[in-house]
Protein backbone atom coordinates (compact mmCIF):
# COMPACT_ATOMS: atom_id res chain seq x y z
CA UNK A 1 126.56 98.88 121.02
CA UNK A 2 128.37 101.58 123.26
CA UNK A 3 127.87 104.65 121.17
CA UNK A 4 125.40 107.00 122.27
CA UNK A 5 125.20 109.68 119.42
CA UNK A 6 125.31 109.44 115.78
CA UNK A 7 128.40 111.25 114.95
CA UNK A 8 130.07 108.39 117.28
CA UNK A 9 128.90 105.70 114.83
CA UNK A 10 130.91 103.84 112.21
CA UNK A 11 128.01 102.75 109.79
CA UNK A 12 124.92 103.62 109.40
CA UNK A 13 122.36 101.83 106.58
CA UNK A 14 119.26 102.77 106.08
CA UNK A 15 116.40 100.91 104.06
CA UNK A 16 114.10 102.14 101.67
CA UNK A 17 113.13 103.98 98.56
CA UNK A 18 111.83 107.36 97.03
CA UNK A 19 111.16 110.63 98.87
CA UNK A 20 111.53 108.73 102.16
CA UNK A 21 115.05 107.59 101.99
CA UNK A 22 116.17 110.62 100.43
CA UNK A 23 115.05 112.21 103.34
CA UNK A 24 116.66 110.06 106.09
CA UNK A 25 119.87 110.53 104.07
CA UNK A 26 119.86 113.93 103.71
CA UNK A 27 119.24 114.15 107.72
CA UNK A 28 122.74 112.07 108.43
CA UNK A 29 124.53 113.31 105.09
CA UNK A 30 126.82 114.83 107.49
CA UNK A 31 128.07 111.31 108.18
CA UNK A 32 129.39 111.51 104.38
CA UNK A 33 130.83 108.01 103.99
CA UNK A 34 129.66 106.26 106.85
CA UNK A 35 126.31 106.78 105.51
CA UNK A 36 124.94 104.29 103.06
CA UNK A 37 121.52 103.53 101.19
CA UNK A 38 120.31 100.95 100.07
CA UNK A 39 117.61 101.42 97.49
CA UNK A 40 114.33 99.71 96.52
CA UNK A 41 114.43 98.87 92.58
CA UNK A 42 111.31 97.73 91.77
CA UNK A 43 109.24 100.69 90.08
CA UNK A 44 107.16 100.29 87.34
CA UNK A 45 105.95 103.70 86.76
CA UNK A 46 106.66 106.96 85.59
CA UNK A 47 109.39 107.73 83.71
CA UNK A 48 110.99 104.68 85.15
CA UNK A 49 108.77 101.92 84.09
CA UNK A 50 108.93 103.84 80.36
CA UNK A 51 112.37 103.59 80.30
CA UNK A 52 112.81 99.62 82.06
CA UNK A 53 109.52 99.00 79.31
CA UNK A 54 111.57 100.02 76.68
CA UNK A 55 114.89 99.35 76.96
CA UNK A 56 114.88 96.92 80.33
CA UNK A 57 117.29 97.43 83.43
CA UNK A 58 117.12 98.05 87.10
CA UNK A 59 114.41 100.79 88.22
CA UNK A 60 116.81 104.02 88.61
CA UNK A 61 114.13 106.65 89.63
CA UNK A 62 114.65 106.12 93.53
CA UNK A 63 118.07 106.02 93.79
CA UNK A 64 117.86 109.08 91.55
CA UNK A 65 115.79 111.12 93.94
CA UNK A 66 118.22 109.73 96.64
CA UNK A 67 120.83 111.41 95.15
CA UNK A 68 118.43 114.60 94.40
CA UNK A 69 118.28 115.03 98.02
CA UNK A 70 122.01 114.50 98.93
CA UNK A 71 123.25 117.32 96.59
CA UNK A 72 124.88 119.61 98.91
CA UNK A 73 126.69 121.84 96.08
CA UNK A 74 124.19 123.02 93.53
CA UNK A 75 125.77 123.05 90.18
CA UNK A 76 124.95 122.34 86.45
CA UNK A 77 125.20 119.09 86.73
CA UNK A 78 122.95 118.78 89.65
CA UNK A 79 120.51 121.08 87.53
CA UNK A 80 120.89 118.34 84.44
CA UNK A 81 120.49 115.47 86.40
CA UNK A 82 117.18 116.96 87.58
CA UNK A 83 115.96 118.63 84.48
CA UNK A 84 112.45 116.66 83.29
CA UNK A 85 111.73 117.12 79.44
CA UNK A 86 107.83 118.34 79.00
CA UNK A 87 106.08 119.03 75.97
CA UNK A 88 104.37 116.23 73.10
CA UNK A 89 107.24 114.03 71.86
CA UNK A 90 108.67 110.72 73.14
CA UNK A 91 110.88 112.69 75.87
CA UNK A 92 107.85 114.71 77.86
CA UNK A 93 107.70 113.33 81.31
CA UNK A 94 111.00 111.68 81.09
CA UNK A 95 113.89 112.46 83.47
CA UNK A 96 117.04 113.49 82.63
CA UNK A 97 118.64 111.46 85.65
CA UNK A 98 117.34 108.67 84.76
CA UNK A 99 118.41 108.34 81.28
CA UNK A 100 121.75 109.01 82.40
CA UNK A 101 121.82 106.61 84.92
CA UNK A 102 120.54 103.98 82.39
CA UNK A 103 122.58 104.99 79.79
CA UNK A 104 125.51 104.68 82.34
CA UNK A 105 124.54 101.42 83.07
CA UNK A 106 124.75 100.33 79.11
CA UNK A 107 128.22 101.64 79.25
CA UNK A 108 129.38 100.18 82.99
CA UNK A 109 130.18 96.44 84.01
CA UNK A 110 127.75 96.97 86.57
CA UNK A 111 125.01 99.54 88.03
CA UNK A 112 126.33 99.91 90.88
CA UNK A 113 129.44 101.67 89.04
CA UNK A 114 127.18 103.93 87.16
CA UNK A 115 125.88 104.84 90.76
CA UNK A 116 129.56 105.71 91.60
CA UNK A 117 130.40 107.43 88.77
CA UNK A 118 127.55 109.98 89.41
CA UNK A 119 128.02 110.29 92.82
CA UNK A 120 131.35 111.39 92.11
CA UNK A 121 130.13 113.86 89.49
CA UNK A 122 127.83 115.40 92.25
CA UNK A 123 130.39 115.34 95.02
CA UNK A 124 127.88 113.16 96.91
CA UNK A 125 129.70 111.13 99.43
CA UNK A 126 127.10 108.82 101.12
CA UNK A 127 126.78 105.43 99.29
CA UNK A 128 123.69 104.27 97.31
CA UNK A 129 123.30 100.74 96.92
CA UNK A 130 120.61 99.29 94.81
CA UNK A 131 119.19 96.41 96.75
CA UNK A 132 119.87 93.89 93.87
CA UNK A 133 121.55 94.75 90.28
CA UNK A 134 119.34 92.41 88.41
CA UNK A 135 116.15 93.75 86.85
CA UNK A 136 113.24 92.85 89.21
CA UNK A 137 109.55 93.41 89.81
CA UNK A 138 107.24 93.78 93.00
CA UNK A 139 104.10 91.14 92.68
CA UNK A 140 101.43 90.20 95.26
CA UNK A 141 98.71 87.20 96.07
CA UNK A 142 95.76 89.42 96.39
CA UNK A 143 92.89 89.05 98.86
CA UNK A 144 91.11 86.78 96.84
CA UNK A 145 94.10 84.83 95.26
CA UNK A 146 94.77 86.30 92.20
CA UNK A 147 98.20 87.69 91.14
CA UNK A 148 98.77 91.01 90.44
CA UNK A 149 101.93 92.10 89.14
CA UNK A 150 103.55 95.42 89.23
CA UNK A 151 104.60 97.85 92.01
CA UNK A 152 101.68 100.43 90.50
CA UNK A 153 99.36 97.83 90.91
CA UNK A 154 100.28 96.43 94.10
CA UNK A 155 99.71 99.83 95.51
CA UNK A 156 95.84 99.78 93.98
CA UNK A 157 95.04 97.49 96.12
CA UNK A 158 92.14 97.12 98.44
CA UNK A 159 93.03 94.77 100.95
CA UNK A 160 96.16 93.24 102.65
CA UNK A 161 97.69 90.93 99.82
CA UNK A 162 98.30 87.71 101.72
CA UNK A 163 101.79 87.46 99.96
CA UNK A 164 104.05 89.70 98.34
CA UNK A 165 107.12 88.50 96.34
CA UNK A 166 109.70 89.18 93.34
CA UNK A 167 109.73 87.98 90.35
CA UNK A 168 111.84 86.94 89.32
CA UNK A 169 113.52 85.83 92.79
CA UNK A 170 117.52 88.06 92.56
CA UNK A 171 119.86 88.51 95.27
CA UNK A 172 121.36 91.20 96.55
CA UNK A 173 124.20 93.47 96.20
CA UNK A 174 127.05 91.55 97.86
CA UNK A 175 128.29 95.80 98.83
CA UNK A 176 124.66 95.84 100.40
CA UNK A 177 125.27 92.53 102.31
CA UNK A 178 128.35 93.57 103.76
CA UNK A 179 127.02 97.01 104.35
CA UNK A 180 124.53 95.66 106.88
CA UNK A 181 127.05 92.53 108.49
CA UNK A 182 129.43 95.94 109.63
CA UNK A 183 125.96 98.68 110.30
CA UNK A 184 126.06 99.71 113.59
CA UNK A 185 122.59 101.44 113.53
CA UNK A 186 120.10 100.10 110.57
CA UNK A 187 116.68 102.57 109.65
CA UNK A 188 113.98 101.76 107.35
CA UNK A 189 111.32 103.71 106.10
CA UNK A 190 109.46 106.11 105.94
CA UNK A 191 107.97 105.28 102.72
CA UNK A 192 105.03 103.40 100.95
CA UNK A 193 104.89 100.25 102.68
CA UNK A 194 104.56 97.75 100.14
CA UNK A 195 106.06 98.82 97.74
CA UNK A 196 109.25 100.84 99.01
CA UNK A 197 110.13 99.16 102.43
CA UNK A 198 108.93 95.25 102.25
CA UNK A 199 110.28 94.35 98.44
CA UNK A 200 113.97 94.65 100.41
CA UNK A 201 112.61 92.55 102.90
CA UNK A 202 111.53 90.22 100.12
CA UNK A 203 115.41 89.32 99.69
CA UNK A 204 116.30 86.25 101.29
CA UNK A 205 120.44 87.17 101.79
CA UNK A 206 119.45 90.72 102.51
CA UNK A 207 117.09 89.44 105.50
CA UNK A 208 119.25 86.56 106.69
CA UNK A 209 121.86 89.14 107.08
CA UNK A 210 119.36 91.64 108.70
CA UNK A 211 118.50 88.44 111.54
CA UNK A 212 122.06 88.00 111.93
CA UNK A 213 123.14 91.32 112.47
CA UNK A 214 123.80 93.02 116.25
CA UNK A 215 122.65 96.50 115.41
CA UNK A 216 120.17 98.50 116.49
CA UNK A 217 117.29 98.65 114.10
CA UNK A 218 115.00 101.22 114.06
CA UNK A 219 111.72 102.42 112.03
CA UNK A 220 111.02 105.47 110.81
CA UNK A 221 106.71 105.73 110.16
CA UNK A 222 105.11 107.78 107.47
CA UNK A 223 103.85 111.30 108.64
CA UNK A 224 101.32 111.47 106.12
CA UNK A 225 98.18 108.71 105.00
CA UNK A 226 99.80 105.67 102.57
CA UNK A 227 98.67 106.12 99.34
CA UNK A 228 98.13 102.33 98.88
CA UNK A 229 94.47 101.54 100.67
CA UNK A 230 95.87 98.60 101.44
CA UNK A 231 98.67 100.01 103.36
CA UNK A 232 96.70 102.65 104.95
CA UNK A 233 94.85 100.32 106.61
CA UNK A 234 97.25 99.16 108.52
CA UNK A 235 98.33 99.91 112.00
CA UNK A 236 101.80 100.83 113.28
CA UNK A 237 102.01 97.76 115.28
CA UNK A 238 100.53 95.46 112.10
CA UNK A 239 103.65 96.93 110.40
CA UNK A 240 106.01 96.69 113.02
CA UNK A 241 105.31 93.20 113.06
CA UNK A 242 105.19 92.46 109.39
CA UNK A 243 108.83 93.79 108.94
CA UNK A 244 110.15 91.08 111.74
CA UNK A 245 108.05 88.61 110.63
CA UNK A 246 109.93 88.87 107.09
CA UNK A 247 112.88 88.86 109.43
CA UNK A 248 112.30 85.94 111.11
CA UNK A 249 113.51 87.63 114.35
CA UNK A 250 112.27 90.54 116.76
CA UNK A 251 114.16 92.83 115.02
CA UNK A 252 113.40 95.95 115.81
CA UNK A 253 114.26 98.36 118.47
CA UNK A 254 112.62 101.26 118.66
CA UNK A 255 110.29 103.26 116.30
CA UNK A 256 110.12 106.96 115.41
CA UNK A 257 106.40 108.43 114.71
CA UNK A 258 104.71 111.80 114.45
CA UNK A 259 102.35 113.05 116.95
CA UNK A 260 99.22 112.04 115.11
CA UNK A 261 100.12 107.93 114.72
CA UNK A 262 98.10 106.18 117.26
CA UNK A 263 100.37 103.72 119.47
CA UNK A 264 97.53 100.77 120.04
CA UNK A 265 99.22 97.46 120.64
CA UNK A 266 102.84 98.92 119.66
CA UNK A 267 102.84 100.64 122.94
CA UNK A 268 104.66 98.51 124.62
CA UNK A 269 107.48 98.67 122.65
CA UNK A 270 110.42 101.79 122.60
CA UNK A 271 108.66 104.65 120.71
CA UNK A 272 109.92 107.56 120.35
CA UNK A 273 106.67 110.08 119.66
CA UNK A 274 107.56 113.81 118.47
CA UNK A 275 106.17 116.22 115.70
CA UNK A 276 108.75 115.42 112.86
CA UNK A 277 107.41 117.69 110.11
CA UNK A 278 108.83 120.06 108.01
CA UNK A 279 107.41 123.67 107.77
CA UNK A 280 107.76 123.42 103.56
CA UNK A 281 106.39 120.47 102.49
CA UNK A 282 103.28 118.72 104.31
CA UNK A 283 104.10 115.17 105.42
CA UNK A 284 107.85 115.11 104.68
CA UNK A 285 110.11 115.17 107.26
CA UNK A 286 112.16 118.22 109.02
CA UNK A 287 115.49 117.13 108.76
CA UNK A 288 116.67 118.07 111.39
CA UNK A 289 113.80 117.24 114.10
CA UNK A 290 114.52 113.81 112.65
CA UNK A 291 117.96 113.84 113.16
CA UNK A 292 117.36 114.84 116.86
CA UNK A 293 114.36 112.04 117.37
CA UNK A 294 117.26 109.48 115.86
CA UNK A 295 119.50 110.65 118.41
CA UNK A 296 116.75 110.14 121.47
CA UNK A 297 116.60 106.92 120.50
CA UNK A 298 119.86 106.14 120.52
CA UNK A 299 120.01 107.47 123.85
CA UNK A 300 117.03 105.65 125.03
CA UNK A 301 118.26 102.35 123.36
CA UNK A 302 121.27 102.28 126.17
């Protein structure tokens, strides 16, 4: 790859779900267009799992606070699609975005047009790909054997799961496919590791194409403790080596961490080490000390 700063790139995808992603786009949303998401769809809780409980469909509430984060023009309908009902009835706790999005979806030949059609409402112009439009759930193999299923309950647990998986097994976008065959810079993460960066990984076209492609890949770690005990007891270089061997390929090419994460074994490898936080909100990235660390390692990578 000959480019050497990120306004120089075509395409950039990045991988993930939640806060996380939201954040990472909202660092490049300058790139408008040549910026695209592709979003985890596997939560079961919330407002989310009420609404796929109740009326089934794809999990909307991460590619909602994707598009939360890209608003760049504050307006009613940006207050609407945020507005979350409280009080005692069947509404409190529900989002507003999310019932339009799945009320969207009733009324679209697919979700990825009711994406579209909401982007467009909030002048949004980086792309948000689910990672598959079929309705799908996170499971694991626990410690001991036992299935769990459930992205809330995959993040309870205890120990490593010795296998995570979807059920039932979907492909992928085909816009998400072709998004990463033309990438010319791929990120995933930060975000909970089980349950917002590895169920993409758990997509067998989405990771053949991710072993095929040429680009640069590059993760972005967590600046706060996971959640998930499980995941928090895992080291950078555990992870690092997880993603590639869902992969099937040394994948990845450099890594972007705070100042606290402690290197270990993933020393030897391109790291690019920096504080990366934001002054508002603990443990969520500055956007713009991110977009600079993204651009050293572009730098670095040549």
């Amino acid at each position: 790859m000959r480019n050497r700063t990120l306004a120089d790139l075509d395409r950039v995808v990045a991988l993930g779900g939640g806060h996380g992603l939201g954040r990472v786009m909202s660092s490049l949303s300058s790139l408008g267009s040549r910026l695209t998401g592709i979003v985890t769809t596997t939560d079961n809780g919330g407002s989310t799992g009420r609404i796929r409980r109740s009326v089934g469909g794809i999990a909307w509430g991460d590619m909602r606070n994707c598009l939360n984060q890209l608003i760049t023009e504050p307006s009613v309908a940006s207050a609407m699609f945020e507005y979350r009902f409280s009080g005692s009835g069947e509404l409190d706790g529900h989002n507003l975005g999310n019932l339009i999005l799945r009320a969207l979806d009733s009324l679209s030949v697919r979700p990825l047009e009711a994406m579209n059609l909401v982007r467009s409402l909030l002048k949004v112009d980086a792309q948000l790909i689910p990672m598959s439009e079929l309705p799908v759930d996170l499971a694991a193999i626990d410690a001991a054997g036992n299935l769990v299923h459930g992205e809330v309950q995959v993040d309870r647990l205890s120990h490593v799961p010795q296998r995570l998986l979807l059920e039932p097994e979907v492909t992928s976008t085909h816009e998400a496919l072709e998004a990463i065959r033309e990438a010319d810079l791929i990120l995933i993460g930060p975000g909970s590791f089980f349950t917002s960066l590895m169920p993409l990984l758990l997509l067998k076209d989405l990771t053949s194409e991710l072993r095929r492609s040429r680009a640069h890949l590059v993760y972005i770690g967590n600046l706060g403790k996971e959640l998930s005990p499980a995941a928090a007891s895992l080291t950078l270089h555990d992870k690092l080596n997880m993603i590639e061997q869902q992969i099937g390929r040394a994948a990845i090419s450099a890594a972007i961490v705070g100042p606290a994460v402690k290197l270990g074994d993933a020393s030897q490898r391109l790291i690019v080490q920096r504080p990366l936080e934001a002054r508002d909100i603990p443990y969520r990235h500055d956007r713009e000390l991110l977009r600079q660390a993204l651009e050293e390692a572009l730098q670095r990578l040549h």
